[in-house]
N, C-alpha and C. Protein backbone atom coordinates (compact mmCIF):
# COMPACT_ATOMS: atom_id res chain seq x y z
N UNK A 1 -6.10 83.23 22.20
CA UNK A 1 -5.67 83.31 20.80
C UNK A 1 -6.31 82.17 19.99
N UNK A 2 -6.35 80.86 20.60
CA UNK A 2 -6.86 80.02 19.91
C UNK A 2 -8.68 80.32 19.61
N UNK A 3 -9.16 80.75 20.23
CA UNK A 3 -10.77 81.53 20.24
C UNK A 3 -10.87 82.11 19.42
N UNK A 4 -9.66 83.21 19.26
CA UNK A 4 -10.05 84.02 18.09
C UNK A 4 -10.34 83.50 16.34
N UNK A 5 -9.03 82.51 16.65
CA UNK A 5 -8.68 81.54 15.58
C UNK A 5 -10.21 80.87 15.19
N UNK A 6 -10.12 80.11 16.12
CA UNK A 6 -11.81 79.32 15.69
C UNK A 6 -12.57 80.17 15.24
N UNK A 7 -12.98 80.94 16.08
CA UNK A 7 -14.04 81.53 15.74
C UNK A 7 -13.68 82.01 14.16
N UNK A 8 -13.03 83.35 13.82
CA UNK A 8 -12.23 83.95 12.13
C UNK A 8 -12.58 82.37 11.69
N UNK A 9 -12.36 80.66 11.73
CA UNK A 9 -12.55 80.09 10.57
C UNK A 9 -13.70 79.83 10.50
N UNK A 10 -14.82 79.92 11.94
CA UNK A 10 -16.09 79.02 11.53
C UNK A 10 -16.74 80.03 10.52
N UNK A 11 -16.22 81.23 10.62
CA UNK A 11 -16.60 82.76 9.99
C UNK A 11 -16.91 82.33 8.59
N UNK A 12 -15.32 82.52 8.41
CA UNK A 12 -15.04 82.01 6.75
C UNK A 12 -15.69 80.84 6.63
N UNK A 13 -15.73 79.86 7.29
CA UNK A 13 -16.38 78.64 6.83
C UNK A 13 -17.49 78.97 6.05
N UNK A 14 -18.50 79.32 6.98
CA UNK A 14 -19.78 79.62 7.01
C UNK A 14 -20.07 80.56 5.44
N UNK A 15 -19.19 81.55 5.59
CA UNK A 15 -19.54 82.60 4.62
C UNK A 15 -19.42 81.87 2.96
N UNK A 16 -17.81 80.88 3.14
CA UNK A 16 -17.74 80.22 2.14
C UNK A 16 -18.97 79.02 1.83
N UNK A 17 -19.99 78.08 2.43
CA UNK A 17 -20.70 77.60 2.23
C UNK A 17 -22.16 78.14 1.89
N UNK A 18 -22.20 79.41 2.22
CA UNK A 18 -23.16 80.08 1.95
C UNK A 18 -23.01 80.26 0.30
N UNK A 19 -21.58 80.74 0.12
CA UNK A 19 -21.19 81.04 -1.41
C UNK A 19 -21.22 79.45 -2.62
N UNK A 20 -20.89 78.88 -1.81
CA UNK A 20 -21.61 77.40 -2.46
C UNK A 20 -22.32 77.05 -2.91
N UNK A 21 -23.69 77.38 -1.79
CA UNK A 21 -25.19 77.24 -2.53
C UNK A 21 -25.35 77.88 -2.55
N UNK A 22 -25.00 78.95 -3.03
CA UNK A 22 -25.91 80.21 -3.91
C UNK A 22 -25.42 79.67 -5.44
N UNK A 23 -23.86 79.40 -5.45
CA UNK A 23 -23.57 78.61 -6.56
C UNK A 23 -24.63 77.94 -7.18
N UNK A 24 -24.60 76.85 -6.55
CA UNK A 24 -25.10 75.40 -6.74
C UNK A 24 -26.66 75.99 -7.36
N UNK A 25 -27.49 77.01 -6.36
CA UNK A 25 -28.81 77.07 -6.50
C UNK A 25 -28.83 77.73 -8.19
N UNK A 26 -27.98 78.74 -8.11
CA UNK A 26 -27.86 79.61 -9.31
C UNK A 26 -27.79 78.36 -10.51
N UNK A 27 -26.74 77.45 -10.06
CA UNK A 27 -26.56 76.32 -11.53
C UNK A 27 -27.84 75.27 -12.03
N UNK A 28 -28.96 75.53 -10.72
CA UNK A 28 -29.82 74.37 -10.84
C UNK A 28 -31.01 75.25 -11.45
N UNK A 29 -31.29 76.57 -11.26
CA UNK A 29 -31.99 77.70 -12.12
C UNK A 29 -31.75 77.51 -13.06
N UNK A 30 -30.40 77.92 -13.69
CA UNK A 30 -30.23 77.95 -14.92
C UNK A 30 -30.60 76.60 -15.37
N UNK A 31 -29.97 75.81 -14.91
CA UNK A 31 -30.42 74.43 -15.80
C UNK A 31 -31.89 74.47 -16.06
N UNK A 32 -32.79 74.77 -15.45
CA UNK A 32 -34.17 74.51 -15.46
C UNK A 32 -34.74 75.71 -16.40
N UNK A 33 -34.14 76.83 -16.52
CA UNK A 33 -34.56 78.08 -17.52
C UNK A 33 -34.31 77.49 -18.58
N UNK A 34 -33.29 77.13 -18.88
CA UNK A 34 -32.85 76.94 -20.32
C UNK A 34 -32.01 75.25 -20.63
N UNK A 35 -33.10 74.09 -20.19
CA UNK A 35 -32.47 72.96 -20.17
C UNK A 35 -31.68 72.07 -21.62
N UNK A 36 -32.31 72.87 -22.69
CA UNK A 36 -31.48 72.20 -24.23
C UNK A 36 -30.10 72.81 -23.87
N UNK A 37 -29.69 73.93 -23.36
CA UNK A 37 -28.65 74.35 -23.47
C UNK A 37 -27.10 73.49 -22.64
N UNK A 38 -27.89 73.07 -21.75
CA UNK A 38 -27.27 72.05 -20.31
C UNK A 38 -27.15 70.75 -20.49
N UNK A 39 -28.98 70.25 -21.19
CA UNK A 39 -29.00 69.04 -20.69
C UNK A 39 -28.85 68.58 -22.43
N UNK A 40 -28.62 67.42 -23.05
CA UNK A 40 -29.02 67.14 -24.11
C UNK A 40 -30.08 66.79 -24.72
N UNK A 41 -30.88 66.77 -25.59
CA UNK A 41 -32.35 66.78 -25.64
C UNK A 41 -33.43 65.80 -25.30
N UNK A 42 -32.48 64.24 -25.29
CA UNK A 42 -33.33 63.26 -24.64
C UNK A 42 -33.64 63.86 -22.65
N UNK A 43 -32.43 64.18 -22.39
CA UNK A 43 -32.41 64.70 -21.12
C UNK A 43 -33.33 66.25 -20.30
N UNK A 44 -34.05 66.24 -21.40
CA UNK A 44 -34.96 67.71 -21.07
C UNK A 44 -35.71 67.57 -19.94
N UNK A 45 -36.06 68.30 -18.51
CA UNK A 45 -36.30 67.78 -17.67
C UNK A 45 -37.69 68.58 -17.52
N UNK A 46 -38.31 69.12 -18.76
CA UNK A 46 -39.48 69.71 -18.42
C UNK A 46 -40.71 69.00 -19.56
């Protein structure tokens, strides 16, 4: 029972960190598509 347990969280773990950086990657795109909108204009990173 405890096997099953581990295993079902490293599951979710995993699936949830995956969902993280896709986050994260998605927020660092956008920032870079459209940086006046994000960053303030001294802060333009292009």
């Amino acid at each position: 029972m405890q096997q099953l347990y581990k295993n079902a969280y490293s599951e979710y773990d995993k699936r949830e960190l995956e969902t993280a950086l896709r986050g994260y990657f998605q927020y660092i795109a956008l920032a870079y598509a459209q940086p006046k909108s994000i960053f303030p204009r001294h802060y333009d990173l292009r």
